[in-house]
N, C-alpha and C. Protein backbone atom coordinates (compact mmCIF):
# COMPACT_ATOMS: atom_id res chain seq x y z
N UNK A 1 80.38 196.28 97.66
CA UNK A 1 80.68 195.09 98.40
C UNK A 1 79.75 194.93 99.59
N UNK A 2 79.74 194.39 100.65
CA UNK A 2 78.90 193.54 101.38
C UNK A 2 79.57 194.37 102.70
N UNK A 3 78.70 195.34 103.33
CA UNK A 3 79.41 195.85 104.90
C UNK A 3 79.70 194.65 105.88
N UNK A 4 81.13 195.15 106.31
CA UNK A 4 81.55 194.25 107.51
C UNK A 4 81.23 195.20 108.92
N UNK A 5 80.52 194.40 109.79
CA UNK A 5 80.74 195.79 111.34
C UNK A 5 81.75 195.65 111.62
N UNK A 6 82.19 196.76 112.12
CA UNK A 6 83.21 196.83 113.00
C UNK A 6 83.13 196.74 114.79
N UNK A 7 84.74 196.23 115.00
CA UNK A 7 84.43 196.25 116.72
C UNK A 7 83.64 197.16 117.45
N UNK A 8 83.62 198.29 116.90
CA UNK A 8 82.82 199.60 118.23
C UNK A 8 81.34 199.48 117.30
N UNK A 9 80.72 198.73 116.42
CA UNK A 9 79.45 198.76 116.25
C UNK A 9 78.87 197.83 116.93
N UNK A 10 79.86 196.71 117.35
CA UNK A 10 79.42 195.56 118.24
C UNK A 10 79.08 195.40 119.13
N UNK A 11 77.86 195.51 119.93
CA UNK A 11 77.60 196.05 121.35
C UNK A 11 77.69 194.60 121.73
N UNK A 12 77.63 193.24 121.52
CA UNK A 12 77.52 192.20 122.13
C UNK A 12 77.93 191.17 120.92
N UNK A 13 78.67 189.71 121.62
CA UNK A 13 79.14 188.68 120.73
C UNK A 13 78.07 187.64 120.48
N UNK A 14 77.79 187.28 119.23
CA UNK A 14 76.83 186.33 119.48
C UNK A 14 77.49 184.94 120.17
N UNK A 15 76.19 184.49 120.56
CA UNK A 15 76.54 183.46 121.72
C UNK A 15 75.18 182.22 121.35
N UNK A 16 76.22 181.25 120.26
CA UNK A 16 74.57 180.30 120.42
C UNK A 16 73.97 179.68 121.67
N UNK A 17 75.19 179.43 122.37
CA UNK A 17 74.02 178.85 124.00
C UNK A 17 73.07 179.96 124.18
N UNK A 18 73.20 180.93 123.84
CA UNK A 18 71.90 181.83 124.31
C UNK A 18 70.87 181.28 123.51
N UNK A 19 70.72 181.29 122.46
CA UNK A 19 69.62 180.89 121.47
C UNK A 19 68.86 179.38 121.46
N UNK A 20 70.35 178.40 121.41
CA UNK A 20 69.88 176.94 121.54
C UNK A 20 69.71 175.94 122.73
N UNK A 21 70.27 176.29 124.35
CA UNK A 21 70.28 175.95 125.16
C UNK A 21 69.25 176.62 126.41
N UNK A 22 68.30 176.16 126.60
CA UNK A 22 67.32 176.41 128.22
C UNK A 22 67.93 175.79 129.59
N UNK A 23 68.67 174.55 129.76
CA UNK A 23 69.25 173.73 130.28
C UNK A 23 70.41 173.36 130.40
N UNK A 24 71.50 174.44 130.64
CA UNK A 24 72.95 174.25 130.27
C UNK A 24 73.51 173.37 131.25
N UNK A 25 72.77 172.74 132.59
CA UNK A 25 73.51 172.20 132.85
C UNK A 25 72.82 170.23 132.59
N UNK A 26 71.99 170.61 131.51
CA UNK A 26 71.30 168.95 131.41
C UNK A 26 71.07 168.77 130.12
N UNK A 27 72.14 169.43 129.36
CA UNK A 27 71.86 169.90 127.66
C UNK A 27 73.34 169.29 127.08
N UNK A 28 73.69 167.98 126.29
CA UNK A 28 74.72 167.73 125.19
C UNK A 28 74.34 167.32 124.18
N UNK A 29 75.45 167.07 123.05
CA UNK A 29 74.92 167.41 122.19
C UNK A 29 75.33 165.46 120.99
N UNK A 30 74.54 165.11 120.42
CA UNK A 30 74.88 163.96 119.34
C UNK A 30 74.41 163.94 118.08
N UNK A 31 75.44 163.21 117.65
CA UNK A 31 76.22 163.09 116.49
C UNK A 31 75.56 161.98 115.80
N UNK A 32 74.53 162.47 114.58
CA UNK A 32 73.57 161.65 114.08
C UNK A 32 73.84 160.83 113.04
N UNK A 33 73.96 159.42 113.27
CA UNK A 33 75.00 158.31 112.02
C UNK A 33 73.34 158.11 111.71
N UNK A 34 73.04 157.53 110.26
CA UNK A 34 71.77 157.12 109.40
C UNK A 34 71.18 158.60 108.66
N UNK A 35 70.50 158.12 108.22
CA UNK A 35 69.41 158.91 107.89
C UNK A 35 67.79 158.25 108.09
N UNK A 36 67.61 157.68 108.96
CA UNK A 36 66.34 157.21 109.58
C UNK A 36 65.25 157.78 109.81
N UNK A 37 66.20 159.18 110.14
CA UNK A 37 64.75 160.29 110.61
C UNK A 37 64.86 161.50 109.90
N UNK A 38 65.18 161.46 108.33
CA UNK A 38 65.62 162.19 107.33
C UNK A 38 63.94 162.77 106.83
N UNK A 39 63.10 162.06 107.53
CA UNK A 39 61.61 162.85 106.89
C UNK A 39 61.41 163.67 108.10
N UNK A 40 62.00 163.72 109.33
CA UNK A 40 61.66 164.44 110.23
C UNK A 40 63.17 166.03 110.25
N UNK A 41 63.74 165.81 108.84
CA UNK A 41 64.81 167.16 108.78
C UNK A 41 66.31 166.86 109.44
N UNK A 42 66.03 165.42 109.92
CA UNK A 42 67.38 164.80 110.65
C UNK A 42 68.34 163.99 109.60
N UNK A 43 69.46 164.25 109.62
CA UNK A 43 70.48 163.78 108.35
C UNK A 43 71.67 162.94 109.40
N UNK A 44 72.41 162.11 108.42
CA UNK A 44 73.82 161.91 109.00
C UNK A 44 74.56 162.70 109.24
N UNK A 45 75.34 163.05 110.49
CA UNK A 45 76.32 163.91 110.34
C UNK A 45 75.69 164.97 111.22
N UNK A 46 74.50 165.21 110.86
CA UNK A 46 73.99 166.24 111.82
C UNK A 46 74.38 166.19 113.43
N UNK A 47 73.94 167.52 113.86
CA UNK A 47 74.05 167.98 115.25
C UNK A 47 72.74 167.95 116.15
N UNK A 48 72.75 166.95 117.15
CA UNK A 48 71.33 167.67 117.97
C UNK A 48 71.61 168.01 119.47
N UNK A 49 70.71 169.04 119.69
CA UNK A 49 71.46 169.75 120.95
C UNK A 49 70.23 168.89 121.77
N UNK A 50 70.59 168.42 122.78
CA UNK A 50 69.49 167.45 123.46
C UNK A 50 69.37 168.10 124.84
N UNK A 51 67.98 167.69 125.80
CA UNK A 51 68.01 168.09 126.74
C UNK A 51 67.07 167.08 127.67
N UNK A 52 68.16 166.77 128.86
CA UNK A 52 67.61 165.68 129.39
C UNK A 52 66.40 166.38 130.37
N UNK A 53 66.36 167.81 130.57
CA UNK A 53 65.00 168.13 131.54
C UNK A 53 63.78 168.61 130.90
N UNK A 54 64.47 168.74 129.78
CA UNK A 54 62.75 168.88 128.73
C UNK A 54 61.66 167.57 129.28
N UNK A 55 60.45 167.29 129.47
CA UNK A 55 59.60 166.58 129.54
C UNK A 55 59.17 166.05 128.33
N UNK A 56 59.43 164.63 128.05
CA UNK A 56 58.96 164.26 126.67
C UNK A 56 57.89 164.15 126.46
N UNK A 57 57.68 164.17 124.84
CA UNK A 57 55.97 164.63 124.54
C UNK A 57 55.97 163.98 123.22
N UNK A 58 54.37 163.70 123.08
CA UNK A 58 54.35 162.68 121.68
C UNK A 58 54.73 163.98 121.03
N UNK A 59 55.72 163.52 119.81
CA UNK A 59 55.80 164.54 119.15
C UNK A 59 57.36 164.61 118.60
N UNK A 60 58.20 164.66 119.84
CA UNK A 60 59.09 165.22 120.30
C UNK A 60 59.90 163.95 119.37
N UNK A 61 61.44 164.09 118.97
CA UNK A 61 62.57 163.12 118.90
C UNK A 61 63.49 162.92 120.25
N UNK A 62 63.58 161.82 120.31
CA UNK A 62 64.53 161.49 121.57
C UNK A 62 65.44 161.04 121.54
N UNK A 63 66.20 160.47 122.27
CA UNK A 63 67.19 159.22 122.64
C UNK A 63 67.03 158.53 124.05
N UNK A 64 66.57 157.66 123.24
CA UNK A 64 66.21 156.33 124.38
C UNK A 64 67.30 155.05 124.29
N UNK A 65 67.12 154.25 125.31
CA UNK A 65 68.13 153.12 125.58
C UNK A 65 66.81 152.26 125.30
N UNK A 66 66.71 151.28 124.36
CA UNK A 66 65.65 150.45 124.55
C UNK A 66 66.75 148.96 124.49
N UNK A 67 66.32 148.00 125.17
CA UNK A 67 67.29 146.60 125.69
C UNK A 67 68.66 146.87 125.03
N UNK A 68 68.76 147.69 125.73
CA UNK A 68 70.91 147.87 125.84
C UNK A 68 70.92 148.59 124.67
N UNK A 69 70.10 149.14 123.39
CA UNK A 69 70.81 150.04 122.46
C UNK A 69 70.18 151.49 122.48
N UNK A 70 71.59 151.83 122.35
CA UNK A 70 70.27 153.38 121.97
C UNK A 70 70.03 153.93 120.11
N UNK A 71 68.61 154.39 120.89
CA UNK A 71 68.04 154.97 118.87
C UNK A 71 67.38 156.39 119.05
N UNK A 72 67.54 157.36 118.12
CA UNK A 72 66.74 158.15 117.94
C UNK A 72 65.29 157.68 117.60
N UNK A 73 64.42 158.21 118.38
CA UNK A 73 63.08 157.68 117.82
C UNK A 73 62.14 158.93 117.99
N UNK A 74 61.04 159.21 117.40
CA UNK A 74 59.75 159.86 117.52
C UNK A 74 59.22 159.16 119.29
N UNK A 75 58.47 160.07 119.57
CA UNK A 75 57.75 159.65 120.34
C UNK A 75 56.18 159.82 119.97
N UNK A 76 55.18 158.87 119.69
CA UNK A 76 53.89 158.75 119.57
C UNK A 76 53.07 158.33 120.66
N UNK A 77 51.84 157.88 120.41
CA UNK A 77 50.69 157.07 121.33
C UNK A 77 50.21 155.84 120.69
N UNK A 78 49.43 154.80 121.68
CA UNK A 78 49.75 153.82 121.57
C UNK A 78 48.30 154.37 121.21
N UNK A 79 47.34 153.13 120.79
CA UNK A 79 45.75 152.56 121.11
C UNK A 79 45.02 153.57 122.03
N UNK A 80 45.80 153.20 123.07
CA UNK A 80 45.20 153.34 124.66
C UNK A 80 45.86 154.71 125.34
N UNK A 81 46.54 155.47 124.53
CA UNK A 81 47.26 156.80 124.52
C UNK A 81 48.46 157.06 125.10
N UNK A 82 49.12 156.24 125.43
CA UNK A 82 50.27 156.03 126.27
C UNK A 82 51.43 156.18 125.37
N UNK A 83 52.14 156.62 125.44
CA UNK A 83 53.24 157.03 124.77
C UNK A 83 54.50 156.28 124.54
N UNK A 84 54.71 155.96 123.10
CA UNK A 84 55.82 154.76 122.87
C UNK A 84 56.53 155.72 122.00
N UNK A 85 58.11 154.44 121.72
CA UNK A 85 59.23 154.92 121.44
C UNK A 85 58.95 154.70 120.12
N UNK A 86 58.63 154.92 118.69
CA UNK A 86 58.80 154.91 117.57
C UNK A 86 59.34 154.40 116.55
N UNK A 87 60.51 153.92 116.49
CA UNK A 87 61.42 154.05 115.54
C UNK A 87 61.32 154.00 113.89
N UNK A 88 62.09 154.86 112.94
CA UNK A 88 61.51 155.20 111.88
C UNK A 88 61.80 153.65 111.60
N UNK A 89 62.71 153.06 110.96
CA UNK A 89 62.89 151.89 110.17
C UNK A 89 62.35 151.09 110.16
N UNK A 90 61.28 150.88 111.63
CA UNK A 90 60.26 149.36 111.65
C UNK A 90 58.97 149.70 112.35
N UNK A 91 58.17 148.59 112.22
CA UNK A 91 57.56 148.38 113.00
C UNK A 91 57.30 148.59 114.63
N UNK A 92 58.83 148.75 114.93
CA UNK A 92 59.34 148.93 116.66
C UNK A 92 58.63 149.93 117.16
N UNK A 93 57.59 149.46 118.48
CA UNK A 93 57.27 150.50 119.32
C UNK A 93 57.02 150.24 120.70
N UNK A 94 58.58 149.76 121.59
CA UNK A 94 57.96 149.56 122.81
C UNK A 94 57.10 150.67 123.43
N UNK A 95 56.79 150.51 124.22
CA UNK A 95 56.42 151.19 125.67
C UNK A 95 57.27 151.80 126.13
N UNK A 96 57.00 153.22 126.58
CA UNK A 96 58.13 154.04 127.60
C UNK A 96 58.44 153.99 128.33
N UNK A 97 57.80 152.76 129.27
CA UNK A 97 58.40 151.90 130.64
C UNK A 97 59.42 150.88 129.92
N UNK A 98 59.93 150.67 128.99
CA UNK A 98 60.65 149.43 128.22
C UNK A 98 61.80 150.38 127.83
N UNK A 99 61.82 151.58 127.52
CA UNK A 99 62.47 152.34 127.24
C UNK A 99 63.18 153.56 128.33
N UNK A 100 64.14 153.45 128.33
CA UNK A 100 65.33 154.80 129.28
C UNK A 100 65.58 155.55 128.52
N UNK A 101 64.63 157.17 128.65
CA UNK A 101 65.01 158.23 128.19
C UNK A 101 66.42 159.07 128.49
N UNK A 102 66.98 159.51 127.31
CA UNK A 102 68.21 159.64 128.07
C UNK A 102 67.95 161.27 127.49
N UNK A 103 67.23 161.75 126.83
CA UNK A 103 67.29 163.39 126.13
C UNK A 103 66.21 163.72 125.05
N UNK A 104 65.74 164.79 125.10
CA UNK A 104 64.77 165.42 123.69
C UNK A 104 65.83 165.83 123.09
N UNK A 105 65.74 165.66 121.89
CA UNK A 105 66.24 166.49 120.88
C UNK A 105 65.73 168.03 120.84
N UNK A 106 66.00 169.01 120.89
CA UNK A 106 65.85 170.81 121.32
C UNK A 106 65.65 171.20 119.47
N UNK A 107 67.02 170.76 119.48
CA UNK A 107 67.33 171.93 117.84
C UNK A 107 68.28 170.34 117.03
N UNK A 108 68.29 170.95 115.60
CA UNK A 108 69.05 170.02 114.88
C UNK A 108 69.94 171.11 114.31
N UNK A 109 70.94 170.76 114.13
CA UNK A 109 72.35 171.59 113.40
C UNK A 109 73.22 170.50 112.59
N UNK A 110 72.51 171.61 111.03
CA UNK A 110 73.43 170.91 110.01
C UNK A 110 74.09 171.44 109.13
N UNK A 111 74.97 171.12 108.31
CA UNK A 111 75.57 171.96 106.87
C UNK A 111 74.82 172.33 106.36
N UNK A 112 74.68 173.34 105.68
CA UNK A 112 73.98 173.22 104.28
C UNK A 112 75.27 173.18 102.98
N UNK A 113 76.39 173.26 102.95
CA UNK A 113 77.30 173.83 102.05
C UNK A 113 79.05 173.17 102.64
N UNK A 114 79.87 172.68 102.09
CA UNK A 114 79.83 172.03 100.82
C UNK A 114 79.26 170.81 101.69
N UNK A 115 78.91 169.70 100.77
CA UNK A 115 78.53 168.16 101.59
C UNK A 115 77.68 168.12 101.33
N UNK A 116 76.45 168.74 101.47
CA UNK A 116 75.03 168.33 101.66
C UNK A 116 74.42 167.89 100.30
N UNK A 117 73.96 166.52 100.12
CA UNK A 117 73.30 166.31 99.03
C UNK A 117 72.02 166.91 99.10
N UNK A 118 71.15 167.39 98.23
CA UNK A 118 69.86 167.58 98.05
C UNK A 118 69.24 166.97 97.20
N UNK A 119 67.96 166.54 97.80
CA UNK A 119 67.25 165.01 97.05
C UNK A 119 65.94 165.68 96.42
């Protein structure tokens, strides 16, 4: 069968804030409705642990407020290198002065088992 440890082999409990959080006091976490950013490993349902003191970077997934809604988006560069809000579904790419960062996405946390379709 498969060893279980026992209490006195346990020198310490795991603790995911140790692993997934740098920023515990500027770090929550949302609850991802679509699959929009399903080529970037992001699903419905998923978990992202966000952090509003990370410094955003092209690259990075966020959550921005762009005119009153908020979206997960990529962050890229424009032409002129300036860094806009992305969004997978369109064309959409304001400017990051048009946009209120509200968090990077850190880590994504998802099922794998039961639920998860695989495509």
């Amino acid at each position: 069968g498969f060893p279980a440890p026992t209490d006195d082999a346990v020198e310490r409990r795991l603790c995911l804030d140790d692993h997934l959080i740098r920023n515990p006091e500027s770090t929550f976490l949302v609850r991802v409705s679509g699959d929009a950013l399903a080529g970037a490993g992001i699903h419905d349902g998923d978990l992202l642990v966000m952090d509003r003191a990370t410094p955003p970077l092209a690259g990075n997934v966020v959550l921005a407020v762009v005119e009153g809604v908020a979206v997960l988006a990529h962050l890229g560069r424009d032409a002129q290198g300036r860094l806009r809000v992305q969004a997978a579904e369109s064309g959409f790419a304001p400017p990051l002065d048009k946009a209120t960062m509200v968090g990077v996405a850190r880590w994504v946390i998802h099922r794998l088992w039961p639920g998860r379709v695989s495509s």
